[in-house]
C-alpha atoms as a PDB file:
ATOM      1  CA  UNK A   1       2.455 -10.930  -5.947  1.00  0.00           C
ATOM      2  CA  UNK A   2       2.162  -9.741  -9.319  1.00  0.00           C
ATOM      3  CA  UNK A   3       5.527  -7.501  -9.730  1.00  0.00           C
ATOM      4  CA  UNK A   4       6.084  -4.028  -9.118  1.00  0.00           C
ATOM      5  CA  UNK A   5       5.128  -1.932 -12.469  1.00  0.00           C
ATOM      6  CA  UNK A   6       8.065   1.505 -10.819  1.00  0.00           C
ATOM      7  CA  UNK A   7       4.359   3.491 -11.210  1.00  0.00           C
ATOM      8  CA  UNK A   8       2.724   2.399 -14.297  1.00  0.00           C
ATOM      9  CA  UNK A   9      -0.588   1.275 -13.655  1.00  0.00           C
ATOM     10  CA  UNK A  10      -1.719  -1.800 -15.802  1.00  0.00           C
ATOM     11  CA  UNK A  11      -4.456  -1.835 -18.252  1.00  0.00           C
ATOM     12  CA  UNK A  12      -7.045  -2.811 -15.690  1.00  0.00           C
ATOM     13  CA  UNK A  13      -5.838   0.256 -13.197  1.00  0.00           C
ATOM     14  CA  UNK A  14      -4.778  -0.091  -9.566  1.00  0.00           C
ATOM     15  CA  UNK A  15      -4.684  -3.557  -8.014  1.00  0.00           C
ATOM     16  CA  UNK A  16      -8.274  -4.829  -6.271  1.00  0.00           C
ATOM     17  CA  UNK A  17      -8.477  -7.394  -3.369  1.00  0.00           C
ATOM     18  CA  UNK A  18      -6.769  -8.722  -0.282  1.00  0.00           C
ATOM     19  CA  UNK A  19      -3.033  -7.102   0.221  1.00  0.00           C
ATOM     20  CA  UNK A  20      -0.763  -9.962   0.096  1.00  0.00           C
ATOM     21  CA  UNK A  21       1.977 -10.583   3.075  1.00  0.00           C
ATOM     22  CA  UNK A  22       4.588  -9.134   0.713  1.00  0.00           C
ATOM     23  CA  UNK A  23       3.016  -5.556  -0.165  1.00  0.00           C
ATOM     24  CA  UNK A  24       1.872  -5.329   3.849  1.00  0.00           C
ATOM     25  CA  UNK A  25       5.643  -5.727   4.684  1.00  0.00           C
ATOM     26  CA  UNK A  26       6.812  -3.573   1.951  1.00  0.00           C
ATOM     27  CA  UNK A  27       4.137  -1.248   3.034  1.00  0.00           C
ATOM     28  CA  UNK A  28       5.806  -1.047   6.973  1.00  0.00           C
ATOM     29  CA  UNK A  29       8.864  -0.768   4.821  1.00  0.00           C
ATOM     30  CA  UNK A  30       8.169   2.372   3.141  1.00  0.00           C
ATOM     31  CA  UNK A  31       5.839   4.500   5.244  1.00  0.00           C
ATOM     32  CA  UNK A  32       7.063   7.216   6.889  1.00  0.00           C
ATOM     33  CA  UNK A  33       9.969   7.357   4.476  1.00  0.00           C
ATOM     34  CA  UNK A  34       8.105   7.832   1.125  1.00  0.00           C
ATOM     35  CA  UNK A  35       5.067   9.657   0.172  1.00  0.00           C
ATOM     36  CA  UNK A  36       1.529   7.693  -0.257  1.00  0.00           C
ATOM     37  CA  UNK A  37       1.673   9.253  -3.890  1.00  0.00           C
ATOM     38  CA  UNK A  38       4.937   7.313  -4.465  1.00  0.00           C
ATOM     39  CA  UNK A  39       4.361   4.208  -2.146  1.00  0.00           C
ATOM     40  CA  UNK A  40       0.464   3.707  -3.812  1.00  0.00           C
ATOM     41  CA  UNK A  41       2.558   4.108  -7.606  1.00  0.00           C
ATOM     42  CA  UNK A  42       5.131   1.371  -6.117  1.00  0.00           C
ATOM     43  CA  UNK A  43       2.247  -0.901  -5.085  1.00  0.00           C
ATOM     44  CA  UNK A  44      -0.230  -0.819  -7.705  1.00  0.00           C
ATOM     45  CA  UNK A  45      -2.732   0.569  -5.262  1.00  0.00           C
ATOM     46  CA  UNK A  46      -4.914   3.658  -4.980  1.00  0.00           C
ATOM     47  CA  UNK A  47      -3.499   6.182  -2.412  1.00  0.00           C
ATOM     48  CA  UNK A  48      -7.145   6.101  -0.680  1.00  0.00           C
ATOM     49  CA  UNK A  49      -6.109   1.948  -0.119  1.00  0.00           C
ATOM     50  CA  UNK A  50      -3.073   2.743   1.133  1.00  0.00           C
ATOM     51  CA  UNK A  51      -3.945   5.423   3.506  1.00  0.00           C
ATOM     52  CA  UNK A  52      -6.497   3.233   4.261  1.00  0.00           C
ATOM     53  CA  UNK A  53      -3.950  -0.377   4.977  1.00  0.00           C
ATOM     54  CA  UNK A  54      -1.838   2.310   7.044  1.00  0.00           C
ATOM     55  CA  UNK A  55      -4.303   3.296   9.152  1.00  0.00           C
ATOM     56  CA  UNK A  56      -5.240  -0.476  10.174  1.00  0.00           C
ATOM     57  CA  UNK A  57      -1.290  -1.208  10.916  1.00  0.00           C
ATOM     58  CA  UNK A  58      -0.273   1.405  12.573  1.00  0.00           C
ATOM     59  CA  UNK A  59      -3.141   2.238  14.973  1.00  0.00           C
ATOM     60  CA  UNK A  60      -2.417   2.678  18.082  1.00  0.00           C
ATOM     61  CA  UNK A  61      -4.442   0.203  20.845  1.00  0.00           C
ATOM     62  CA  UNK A  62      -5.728   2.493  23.096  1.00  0.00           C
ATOM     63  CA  UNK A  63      -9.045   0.319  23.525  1.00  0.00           C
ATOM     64  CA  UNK A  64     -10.098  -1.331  26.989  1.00  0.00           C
END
């Protein structure tokens, strides 16, 4: 992981790609206890990539 920046962005913007096992556990970590505004700053991610990662982990499996 490339280090947490404590919500500066670095010159190329949020982080792109594949969430690393690190960010997905810090992610479980801090939702539901934080904000997305300050969990996406604390990550390096866009809030819409967050909401997005949440929404994949925490779904509920109500498929048959």
């Amino acid at each position: 992981m490339r280090g947490l920046n404590w919500g500066e962005d670095g010159p190329e913007g949020p982080r792109r790609g594949r969430w690393s096992q690190v960010e997905v556990r810090l992610l479980m970590d801090m939702y539901g206890l934080r904000d997305i505004r300050a969990i996406a700053r604390e990550l390096s991610r866009s809030e819409d990539s967050v909401r997005r990662k949440a929404e994949s982990l925490f779904k509920t499996a109500q498929r048959k």
